[in-house]
N, C-alpha and C. Protein backbone atom coordinates (compact mmCIF):
# COMPACT_ATOMS: atom_id res chain seq x y z
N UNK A 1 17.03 28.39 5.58
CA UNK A 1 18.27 29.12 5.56
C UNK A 1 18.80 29.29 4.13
N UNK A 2 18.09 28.67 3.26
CA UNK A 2 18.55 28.64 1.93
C UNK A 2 17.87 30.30 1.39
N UNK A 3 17.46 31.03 2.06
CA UNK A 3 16.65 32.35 1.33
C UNK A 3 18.01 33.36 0.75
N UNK A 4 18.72 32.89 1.68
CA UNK A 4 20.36 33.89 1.59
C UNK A 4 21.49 33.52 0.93
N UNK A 5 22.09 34.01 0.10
CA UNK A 5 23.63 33.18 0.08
C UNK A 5 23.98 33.60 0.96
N UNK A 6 25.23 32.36 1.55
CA UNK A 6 25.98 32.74 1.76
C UNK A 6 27.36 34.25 2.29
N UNK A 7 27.57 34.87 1.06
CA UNK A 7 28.23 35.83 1.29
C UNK A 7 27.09 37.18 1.80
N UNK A 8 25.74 36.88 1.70
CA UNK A 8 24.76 37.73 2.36
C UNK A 8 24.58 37.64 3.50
N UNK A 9 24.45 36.40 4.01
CA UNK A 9 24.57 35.77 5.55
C UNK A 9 25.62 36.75 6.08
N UNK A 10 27.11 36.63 5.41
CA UNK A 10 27.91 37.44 6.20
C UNK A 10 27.81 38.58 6.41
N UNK A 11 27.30 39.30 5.56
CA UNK A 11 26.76 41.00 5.58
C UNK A 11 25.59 40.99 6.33
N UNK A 12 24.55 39.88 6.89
CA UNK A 12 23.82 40.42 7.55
C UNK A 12 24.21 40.38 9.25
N UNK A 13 25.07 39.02 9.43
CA UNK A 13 25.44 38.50 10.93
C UNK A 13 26.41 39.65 10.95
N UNK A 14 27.41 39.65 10.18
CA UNK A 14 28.59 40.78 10.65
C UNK A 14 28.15 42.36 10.89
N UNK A 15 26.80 42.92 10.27
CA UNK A 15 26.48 43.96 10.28
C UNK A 15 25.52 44.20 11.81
N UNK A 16 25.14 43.10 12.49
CA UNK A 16 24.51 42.74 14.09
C UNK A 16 25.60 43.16 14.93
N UNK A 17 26.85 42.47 14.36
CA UNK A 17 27.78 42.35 15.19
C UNK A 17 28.68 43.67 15.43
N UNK A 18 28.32 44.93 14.09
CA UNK A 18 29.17 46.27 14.35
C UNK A 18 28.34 46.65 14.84
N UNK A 19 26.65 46.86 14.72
CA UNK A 19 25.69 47.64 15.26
C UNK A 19 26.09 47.25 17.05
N UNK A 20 25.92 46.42 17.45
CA UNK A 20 26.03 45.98 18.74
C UNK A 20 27.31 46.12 19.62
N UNK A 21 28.32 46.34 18.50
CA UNK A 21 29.55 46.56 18.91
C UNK A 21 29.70 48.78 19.20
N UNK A 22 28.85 49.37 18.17
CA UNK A 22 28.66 50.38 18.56
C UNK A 22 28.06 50.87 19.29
N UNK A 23 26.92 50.20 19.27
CA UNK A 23 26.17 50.68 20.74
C UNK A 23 27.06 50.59 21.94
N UNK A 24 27.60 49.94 21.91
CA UNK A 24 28.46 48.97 22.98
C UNK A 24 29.46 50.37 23.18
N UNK A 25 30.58 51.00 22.40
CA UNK A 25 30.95 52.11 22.09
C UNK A 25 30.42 53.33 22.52
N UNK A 26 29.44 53.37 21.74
CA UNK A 26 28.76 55.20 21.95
C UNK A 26 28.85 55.26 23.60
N UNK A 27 28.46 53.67 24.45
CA UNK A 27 28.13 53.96 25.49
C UNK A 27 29.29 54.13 26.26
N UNK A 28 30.45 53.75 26.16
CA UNK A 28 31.78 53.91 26.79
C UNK A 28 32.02 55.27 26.58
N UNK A 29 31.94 55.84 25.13
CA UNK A 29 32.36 57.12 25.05
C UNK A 29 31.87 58.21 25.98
N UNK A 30 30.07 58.09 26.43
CA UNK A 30 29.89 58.86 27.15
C UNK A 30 30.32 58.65 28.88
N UNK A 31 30.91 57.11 28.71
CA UNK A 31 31.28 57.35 30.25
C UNK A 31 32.78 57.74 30.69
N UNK A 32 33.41 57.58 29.62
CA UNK A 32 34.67 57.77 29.72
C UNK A 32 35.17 59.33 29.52
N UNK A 33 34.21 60.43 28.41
CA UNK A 33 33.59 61.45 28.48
C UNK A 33 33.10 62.62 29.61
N UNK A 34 32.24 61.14 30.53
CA UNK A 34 31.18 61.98 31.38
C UNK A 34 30.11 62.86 30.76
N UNK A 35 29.61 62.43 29.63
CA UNK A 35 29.05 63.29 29.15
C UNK A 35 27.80 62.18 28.71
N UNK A 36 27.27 62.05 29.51
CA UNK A 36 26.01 60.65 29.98
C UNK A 36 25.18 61.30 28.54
N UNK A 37 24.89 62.16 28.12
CA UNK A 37 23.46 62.27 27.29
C UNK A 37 24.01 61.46 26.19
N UNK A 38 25.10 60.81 25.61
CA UNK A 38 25.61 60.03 24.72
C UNK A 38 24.22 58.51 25.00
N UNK A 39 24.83 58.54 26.42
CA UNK A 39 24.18 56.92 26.45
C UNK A 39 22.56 57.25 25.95
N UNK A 40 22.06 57.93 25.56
CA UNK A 40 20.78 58.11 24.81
C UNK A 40 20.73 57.70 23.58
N UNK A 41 21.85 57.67 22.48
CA UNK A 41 21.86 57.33 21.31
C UNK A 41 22.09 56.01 21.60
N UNK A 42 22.81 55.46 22.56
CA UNK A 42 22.88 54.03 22.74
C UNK A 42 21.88 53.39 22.90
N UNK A 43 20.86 53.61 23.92
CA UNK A 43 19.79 53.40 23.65
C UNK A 43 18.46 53.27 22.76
N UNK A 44 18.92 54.81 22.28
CA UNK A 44 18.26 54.85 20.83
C UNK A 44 18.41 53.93 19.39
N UNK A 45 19.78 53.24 19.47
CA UNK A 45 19.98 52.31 18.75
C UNK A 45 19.41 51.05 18.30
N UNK A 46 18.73 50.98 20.11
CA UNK A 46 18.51 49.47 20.10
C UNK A 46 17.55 48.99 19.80
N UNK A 47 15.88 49.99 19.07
CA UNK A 47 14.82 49.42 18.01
C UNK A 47 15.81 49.05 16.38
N UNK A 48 16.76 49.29 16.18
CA UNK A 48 16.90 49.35 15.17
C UNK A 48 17.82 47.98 14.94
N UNK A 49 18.35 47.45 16.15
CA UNK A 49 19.11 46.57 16.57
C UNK A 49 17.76 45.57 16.24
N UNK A 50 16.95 45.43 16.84
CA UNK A 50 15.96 44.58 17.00
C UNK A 50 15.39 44.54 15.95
N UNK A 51 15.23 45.09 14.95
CA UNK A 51 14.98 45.66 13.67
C UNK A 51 15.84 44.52 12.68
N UNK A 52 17.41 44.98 12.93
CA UNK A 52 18.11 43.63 11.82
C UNK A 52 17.91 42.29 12.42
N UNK A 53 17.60 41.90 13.66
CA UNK A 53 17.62 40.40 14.10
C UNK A 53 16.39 40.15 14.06
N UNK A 54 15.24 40.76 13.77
CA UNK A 54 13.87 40.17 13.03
C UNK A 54 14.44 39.64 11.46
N UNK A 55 15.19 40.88 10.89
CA UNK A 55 15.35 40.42 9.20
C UNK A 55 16.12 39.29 9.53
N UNK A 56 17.07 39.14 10.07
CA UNK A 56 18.25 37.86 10.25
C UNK A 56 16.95 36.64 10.79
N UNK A 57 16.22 36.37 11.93
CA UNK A 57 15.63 35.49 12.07
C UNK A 57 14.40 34.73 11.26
N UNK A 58 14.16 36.33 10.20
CA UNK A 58 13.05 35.61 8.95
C UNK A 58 13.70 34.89 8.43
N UNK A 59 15.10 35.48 7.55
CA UNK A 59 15.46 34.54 6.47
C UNK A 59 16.26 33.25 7.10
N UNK A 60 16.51 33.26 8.25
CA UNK A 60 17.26 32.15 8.60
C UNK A 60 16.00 30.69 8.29
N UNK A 61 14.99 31.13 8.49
CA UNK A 61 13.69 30.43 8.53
C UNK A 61 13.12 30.03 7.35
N UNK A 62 14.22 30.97 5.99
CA UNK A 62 13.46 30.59 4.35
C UNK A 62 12.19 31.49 4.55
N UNK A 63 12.34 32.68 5.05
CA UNK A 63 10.93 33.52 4.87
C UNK A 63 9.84 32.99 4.95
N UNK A 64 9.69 32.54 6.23
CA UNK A 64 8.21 31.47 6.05
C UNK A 64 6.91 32.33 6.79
N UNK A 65 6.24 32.26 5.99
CA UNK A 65 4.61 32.78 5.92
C UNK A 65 4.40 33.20 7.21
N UNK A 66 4.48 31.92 8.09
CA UNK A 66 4.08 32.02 9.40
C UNK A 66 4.77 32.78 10.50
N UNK A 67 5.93 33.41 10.15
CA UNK A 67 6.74 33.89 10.61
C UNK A 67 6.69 36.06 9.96
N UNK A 68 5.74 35.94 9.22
CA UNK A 68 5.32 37.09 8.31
C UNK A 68 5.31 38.34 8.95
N UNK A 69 5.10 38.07 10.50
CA UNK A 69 4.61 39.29 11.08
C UNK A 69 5.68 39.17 11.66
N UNK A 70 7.21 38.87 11.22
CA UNK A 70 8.42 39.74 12.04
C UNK A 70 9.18 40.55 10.74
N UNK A 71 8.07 40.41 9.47
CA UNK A 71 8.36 41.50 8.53
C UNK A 71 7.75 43.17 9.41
N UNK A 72 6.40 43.20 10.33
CA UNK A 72 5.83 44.25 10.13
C UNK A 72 6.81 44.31 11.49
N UNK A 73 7.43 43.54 12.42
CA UNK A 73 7.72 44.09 13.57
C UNK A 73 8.92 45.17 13.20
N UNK A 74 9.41 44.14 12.17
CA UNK A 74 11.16 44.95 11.58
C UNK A 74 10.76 46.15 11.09
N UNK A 75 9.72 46.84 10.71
CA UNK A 75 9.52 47.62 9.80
C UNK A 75 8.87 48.48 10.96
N UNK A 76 8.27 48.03 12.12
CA UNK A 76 8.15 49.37 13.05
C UNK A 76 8.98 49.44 14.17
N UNK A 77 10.12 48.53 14.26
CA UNK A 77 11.23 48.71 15.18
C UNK A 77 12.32 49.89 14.28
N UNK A 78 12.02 49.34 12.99
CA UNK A 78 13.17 50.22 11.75
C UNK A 78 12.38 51.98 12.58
N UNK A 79 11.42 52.29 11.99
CA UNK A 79 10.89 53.42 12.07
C UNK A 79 10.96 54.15 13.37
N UNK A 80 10.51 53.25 14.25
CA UNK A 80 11.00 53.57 16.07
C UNK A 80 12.41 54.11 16.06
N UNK A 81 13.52 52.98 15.79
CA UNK A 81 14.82 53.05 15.95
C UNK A 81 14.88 54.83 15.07
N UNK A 82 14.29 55.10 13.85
CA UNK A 82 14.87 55.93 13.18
C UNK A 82 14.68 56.99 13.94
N UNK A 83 13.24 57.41 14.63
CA UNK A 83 13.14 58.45 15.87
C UNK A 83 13.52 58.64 16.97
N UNK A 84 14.20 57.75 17.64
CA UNK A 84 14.96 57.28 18.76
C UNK A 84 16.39 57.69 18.04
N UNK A 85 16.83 57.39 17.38
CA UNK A 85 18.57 57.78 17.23
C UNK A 85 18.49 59.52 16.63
N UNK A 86 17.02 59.71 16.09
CA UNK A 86 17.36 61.12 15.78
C UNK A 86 16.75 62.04 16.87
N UNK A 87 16.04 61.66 17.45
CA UNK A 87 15.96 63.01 19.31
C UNK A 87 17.05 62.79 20.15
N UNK A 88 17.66 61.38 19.99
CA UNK A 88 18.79 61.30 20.75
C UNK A 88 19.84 62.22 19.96
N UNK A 89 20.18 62.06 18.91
CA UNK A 89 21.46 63.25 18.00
C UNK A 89 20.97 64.37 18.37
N UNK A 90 19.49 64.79 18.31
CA UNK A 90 19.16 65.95 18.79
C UNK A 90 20.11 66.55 20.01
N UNK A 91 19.10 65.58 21.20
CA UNK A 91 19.96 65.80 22.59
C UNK A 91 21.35 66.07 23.15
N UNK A 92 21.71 65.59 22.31
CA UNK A 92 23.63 65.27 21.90
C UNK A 92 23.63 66.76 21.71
N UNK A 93 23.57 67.10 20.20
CA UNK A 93 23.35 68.43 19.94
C UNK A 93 23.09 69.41 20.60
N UNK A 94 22.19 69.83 21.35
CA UNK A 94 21.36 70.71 22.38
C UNK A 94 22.28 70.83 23.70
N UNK A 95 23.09 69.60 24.16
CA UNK A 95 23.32 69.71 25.17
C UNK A 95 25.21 70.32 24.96
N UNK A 96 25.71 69.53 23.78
CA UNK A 96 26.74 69.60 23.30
C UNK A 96 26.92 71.55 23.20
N UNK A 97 25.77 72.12 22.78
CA UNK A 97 25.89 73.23 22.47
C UNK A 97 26.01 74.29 23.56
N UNK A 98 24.67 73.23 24.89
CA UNK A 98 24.95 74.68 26.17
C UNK A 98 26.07 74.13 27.07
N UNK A 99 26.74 73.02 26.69
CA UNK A 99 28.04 73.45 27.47
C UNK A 99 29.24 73.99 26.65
N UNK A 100 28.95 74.27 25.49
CA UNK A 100 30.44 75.21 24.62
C UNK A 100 29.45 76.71 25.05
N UNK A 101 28.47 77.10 24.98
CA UNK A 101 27.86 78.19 26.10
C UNK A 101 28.20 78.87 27.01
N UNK A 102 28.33 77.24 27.58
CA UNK A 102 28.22 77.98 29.40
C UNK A 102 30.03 77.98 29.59
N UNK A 103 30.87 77.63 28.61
CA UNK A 103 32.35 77.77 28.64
C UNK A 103 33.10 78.94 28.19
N UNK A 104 32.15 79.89 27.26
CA UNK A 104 32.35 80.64 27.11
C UNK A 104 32.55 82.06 27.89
């Protein structure tokens, strides 16, 4: 646990805790909305979620060797998450658009 200061620790736990708190969000918005294709970005969030609690569980560990391969997991949950939150904005988009469309 010594890999981090301190005031990094807090930027990494507190930054779990908005990601998770938004997901948590996006998904209310679309129900409170009714506009369900939201809960897709919520979903889409959550490689990327899994993504910072690999980095948080390496260094809690002092970056240890044996633990090496939750560098490559973070790094293809990062990349997952990044395609997952952007077909989901897509979807958002696309759908956002044929109902100002079909209101017209």
């Amino acid at each position: 646990m010594h890999a981090l200061s301190i005031p990094t620790w807090m930027v990494h736990v507190s930054s779990v805790i908005e990601w998770i708190a938004a997901i948590w969000l996006i998904w209310k918005y679309g129900e409170i909305t009714g506009n369900h294709y939201w809960w897709g970005l919520s979903l889409g969030m959550l490689p990327a979620l899994v993504s910072a609690m690999c980095a948080c569980t390496w260094h809690f560990f002092d970056n240890s060797l044996a633990l090496e391969w939750l560098v490559i997991l973070q790094a293809a949950t990062t990349v997952l998450g990044n395609m997952t939150m952007c077909l989901a904005a897509w979807y958002i988009w696309k759908k956002s658009r044929q109902t100002k469309l079909s209101q017209e």
